[in-house]
Protein backbone atom coordinates (compact mmCIF):
# COMPACT_ATOMS: atom_id res chain seq x y z
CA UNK A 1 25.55 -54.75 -25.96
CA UNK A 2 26.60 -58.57 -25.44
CA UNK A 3 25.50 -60.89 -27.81
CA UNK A 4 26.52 -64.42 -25.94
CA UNK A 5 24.45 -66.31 -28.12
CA UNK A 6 24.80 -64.96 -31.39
CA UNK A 7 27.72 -67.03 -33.11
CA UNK A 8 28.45 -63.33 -36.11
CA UNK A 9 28.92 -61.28 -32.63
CA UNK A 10 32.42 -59.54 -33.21
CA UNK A 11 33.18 -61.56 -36.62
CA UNK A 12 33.71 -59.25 -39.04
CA UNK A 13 32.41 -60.21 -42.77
CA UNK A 14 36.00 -60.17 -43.92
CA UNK A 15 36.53 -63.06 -41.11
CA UNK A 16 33.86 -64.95 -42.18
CA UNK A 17 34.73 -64.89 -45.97
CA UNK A 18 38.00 -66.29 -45.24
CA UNK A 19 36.83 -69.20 -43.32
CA UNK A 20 34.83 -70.08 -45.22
CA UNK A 21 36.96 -70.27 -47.78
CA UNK A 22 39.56 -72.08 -45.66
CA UNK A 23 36.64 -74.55 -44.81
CA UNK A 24 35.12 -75.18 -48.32
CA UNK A 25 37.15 -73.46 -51.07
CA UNK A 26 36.51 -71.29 -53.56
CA UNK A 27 34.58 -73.86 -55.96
CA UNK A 28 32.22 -75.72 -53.52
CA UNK A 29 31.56 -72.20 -52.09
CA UNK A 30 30.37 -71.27 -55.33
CA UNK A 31 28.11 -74.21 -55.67
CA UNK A 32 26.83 -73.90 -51.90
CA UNK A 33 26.17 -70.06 -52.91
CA UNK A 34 26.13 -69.89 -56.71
CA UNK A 35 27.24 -65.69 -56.87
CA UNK A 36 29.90 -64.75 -59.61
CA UNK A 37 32.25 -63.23 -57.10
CA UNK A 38 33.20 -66.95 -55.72
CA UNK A 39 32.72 -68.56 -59.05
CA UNK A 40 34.26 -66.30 -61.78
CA UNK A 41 38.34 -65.24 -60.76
CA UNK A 42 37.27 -65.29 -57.19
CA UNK A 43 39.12 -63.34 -54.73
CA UNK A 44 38.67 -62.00 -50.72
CA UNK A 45 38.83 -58.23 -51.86
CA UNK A 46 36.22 -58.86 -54.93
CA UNK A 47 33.69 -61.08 -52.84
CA UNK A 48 33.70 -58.22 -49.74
CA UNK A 49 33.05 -55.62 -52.02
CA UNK A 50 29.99 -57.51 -53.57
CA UNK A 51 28.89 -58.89 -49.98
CA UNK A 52 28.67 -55.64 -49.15
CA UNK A 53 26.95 -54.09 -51.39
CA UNK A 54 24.15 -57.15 -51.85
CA UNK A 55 22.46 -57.85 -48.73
CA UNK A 56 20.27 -61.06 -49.83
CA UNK A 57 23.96 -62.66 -50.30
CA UNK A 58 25.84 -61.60 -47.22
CA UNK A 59 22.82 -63.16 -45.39
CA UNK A 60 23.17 -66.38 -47.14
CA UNK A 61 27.03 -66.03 -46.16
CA UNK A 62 26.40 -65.37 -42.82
CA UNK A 63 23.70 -67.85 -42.36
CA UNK A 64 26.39 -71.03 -44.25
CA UNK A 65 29.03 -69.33 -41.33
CA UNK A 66 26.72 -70.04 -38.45
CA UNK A 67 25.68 -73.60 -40.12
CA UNK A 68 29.61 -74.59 -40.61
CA UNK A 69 30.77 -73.48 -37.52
CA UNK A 70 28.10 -75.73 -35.62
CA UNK A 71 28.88 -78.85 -37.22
């Protein structure tokens, strides 16, 4: 099904994670989204495995993605 207008089409959560990261860094990522996984020993394999698992936080991940990639 194409998806031309939604910006998470074909982005895979591990994708998003790590631009983010590239974009804000670890700490202001934890402020933006105050979750232990970015705040406390952070790491890419850590935060996936608790995105995953926590829905009301991948959405706010996925919904600072769409905001930072439209500024």
């Amino acid at each position: 099904m194409e998806q031309p207008n939604n910006p998470l089409h074909g982005k895979t959560l591990e994708a998003i994670l790590v631009y983010l990261v590239s974009y804000y860094g670890w700490e202001e990522l934890g402020e933006i989204i105050p979750v232990n996984c970015f705040r406390k020993d952070p790491s890419i394999k850590s935060s996936l495995k608790f995105l995953r698992r926590t829905q009301w936080a991948r959405d706010k991940v996925e919904k600072l993605y769409v905001e930072t990639i439209g500024k």
